[in-house]
C-alpha atoms as a PDB file:
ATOM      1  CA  UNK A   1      68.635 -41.133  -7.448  1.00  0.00           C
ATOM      2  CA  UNK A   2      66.021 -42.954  -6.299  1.00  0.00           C
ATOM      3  CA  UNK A   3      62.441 -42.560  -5.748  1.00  0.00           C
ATOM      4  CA  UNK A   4      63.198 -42.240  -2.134  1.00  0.00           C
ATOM      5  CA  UNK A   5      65.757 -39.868  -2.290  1.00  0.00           C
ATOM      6  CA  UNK A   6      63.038 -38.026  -4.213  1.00  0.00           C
ATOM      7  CA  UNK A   7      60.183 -37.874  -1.803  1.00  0.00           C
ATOM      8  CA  UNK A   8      62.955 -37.489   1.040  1.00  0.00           C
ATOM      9  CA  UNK A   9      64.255 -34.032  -1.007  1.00  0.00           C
ATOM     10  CA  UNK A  10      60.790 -32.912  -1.448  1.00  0.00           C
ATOM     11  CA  UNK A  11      59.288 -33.066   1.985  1.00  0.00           C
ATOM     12  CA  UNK A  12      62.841 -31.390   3.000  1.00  0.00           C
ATOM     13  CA  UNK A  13      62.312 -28.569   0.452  1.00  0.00           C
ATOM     14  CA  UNK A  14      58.500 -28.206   1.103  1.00  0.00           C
ATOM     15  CA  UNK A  15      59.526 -27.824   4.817  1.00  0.00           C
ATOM     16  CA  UNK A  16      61.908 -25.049   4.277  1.00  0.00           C
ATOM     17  CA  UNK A  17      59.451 -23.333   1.821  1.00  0.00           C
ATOM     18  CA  UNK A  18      56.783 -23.410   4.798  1.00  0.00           C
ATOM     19  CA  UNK A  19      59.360 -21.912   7.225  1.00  0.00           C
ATOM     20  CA  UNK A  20      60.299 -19.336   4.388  1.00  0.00           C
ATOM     21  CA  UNK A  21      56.703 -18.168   4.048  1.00  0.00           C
ATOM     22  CA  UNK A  22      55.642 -18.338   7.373  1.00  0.00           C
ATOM     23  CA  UNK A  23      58.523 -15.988   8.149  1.00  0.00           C
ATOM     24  CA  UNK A  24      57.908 -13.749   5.548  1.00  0.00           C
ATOM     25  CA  UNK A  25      54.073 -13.711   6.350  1.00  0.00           C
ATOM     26  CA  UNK A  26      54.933 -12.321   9.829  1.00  0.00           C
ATOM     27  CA  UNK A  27      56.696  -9.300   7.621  1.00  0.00           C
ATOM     28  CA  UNK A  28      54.612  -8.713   5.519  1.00  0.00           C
ATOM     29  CA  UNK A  29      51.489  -8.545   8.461  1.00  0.00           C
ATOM     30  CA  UNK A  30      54.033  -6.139  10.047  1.00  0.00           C
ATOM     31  CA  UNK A  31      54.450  -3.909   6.669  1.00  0.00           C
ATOM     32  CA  UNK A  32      50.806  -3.747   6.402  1.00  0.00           C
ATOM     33  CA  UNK A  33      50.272  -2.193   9.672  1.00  0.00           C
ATOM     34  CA  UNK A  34      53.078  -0.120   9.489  1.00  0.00           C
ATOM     35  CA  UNK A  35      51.491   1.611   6.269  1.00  0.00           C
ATOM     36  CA  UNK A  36      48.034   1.639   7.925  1.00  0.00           C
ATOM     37  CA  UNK A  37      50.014   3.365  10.387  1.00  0.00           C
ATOM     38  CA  UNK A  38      51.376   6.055   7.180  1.00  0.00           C
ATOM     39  CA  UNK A  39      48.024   6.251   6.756  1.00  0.00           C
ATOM     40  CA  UNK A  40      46.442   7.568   9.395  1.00  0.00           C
ATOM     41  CA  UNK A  41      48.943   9.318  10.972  1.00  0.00           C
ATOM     42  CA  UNK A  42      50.908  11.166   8.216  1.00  0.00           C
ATOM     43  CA  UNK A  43      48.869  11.389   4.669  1.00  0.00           C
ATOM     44  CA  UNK A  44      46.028   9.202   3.589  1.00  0.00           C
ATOM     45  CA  UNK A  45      47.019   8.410   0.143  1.00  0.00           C
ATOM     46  CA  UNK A  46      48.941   5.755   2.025  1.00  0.00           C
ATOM     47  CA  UNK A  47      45.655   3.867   1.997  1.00  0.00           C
ATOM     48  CA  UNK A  48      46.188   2.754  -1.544  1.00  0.00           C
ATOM     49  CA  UNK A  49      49.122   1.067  -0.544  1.00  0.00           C
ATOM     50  CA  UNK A  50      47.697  -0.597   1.896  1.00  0.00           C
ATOM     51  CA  UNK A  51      45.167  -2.232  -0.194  1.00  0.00           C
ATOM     52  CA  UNK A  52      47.622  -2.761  -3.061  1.00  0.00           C
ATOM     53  CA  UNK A  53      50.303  -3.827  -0.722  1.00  0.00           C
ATOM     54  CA  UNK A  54      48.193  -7.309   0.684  1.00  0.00           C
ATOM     55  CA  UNK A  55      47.890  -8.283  -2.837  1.00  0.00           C
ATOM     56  CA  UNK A  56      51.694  -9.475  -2.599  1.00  0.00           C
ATOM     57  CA  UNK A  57      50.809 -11.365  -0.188  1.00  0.00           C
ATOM     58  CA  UNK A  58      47.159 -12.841   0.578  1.00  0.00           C
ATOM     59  CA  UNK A  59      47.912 -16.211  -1.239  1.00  0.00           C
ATOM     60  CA  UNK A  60      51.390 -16.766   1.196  1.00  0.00           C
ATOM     61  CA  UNK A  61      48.850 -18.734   4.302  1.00  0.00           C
ATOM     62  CA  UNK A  62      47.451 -21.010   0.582  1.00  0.00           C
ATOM     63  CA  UNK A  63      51.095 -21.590  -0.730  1.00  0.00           C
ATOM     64  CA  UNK A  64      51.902 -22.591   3.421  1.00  0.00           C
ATOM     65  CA  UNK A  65      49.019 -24.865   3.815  1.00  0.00           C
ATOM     66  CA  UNK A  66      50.411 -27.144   0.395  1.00  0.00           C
ATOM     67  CA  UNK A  67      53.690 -27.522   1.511  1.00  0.00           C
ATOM     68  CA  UNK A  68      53.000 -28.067   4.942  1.00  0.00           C
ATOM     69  CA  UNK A  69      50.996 -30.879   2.985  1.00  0.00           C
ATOM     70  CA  UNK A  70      53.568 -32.163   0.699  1.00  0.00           C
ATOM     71  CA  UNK A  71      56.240 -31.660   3.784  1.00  0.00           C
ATOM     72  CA  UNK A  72      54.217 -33.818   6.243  1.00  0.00           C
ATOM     73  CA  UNK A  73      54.024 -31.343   9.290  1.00  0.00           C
ATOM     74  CA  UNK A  74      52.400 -31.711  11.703  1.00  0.00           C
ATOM     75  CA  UNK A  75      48.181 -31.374  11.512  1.00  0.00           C
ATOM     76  CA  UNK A  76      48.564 -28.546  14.040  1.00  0.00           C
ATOM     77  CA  UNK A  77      50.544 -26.579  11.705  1.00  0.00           C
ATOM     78  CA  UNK A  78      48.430 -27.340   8.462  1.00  0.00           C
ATOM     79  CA  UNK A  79      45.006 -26.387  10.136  1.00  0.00           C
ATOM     80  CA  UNK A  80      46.972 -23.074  11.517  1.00  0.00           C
ATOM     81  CA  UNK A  81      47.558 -22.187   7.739  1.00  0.00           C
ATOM     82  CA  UNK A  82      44.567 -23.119   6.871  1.00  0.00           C
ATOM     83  CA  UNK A  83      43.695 -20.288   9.574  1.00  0.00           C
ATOM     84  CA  UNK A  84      45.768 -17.785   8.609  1.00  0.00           C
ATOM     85  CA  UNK A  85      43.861 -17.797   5.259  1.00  0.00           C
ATOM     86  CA  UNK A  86      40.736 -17.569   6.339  1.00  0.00           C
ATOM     87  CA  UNK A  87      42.522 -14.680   8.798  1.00  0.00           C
ATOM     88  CA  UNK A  88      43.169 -13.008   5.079  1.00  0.00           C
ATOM     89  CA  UNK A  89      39.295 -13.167   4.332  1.00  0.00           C
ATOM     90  CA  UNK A  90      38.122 -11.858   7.412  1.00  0.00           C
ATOM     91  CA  UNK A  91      40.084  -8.939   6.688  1.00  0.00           C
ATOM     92  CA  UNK A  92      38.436  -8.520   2.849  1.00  0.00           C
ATOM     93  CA  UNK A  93      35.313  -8.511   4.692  1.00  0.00           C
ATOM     94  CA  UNK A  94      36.015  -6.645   7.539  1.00  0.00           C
ATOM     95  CA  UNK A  95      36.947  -3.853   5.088  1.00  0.00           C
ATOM     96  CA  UNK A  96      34.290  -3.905   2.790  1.00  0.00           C
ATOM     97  CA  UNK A  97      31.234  -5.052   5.390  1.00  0.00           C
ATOM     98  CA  UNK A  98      29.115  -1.432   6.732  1.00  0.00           C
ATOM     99  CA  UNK A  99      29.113  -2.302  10.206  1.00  0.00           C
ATOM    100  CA  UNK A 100      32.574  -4.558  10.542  1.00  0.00           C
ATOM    101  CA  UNK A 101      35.037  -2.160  10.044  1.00  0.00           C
ATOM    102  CA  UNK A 102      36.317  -1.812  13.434  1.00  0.00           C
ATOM    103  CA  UNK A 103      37.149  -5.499  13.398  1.00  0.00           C
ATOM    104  CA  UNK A 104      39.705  -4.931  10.972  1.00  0.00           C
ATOM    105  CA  UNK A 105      42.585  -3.927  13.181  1.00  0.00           C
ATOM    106  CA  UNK A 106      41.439  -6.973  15.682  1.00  0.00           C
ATOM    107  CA  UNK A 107      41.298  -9.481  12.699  1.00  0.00           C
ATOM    108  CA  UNK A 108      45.082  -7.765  12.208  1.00  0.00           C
ATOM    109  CA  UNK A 109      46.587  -8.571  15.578  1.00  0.00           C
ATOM    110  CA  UNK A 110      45.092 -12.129  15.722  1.00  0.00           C
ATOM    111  CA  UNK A 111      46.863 -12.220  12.227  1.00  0.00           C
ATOM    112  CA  UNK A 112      49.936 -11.551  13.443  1.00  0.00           C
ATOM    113  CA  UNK A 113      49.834 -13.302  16.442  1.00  0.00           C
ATOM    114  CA  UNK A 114      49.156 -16.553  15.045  1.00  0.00           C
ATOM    115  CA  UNK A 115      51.869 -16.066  11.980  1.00  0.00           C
ATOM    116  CA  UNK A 116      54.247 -15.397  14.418  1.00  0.00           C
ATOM    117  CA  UNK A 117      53.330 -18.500  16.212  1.00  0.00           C
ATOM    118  CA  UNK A 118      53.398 -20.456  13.328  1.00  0.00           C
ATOM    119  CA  UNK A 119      56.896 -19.561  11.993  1.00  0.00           C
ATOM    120  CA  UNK A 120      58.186 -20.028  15.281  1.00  0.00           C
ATOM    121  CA  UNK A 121      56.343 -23.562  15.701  1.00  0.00           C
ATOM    122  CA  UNK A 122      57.977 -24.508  12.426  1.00  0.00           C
ATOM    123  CA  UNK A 123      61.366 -22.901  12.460  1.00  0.00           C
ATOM    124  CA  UNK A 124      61.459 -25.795  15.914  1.00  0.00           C
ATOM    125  CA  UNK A 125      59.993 -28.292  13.769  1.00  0.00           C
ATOM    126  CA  UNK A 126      62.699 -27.752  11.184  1.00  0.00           C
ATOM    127  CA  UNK A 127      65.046 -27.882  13.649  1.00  0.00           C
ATOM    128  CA  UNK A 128      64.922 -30.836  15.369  1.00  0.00           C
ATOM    129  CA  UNK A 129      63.931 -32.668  12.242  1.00  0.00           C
ATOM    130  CA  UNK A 130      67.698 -31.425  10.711  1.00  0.00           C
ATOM    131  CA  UNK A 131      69.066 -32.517  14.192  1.00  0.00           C
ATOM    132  CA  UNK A 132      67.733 -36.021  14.327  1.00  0.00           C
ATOM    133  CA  UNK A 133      68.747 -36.441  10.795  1.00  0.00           C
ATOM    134  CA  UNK A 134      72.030 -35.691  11.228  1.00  0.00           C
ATOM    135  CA  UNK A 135      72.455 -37.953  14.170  1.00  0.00           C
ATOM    136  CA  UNK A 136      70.978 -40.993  12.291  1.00  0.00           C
ATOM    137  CA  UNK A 137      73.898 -39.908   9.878  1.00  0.00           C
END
């Protein structure tokens, strides 16, 4: 195999890793709010699951950001990751701020928003990049 082949196998697996996460960012966002919803609607010990609960995921926008590095997308797509983390932060100190609490839920739907932006964006991306590979082929 050569070093080519390599770098070619990377950037195709670092691609499909970013499409991966950015997919199951958008379902994780959505299980978050659906236990903040279990939360204040039916018992409030669901709170504790909703702060455990992010810890599966905060680092997902992080692990998006390097492989959209090592898989060469597009600069639109790495500074959107790069977003989505800082998205993450806001929401530590929305939570924990006196004062900034009801930007929490706001910080939340911009969250979501832009993940599912993102995974659509790069599920294209993929896409065509698969497409004009195979016709080269």
């Amino acid at each position: 195999m050569t070093s080519e082949n390599k770098a070619g196998g990377r950037v195709r697996f670092s691609c499909i890793a970013f499409v991966c996460l950015a997919w199951g960012l958008v379902a994780c966002v959505a299980i978050q709010t659906f236990i903040a919803g279990l939360a204040v609607f039916t018992n409030p010990i669901h709170w504790f699951r909703h702060t455990v609960f992010v810890h599966i995921f905060e680092y997902l926008p992080l692990f998006m950001l390097l492989f959209a590095l090592i898989g060469k997308l597009p600069a639109r797509m790495r500074w959107e990751s790069g977003g989505l983390l800082l998205l993450i932060f806001s929401q530590y100190m929305t939570a924990n701020l006196p004062g900034a609490g009801a930007m929490h839920p706001v910080v939340a739907l911009i969250m979501f928003w832009l993940s599912i932006a993102v995974a659509k964006r790069s599920t294209r991306f993929i896409r065509r990049a698969a497409g004009s590979e195979r016709n080269r082929a």
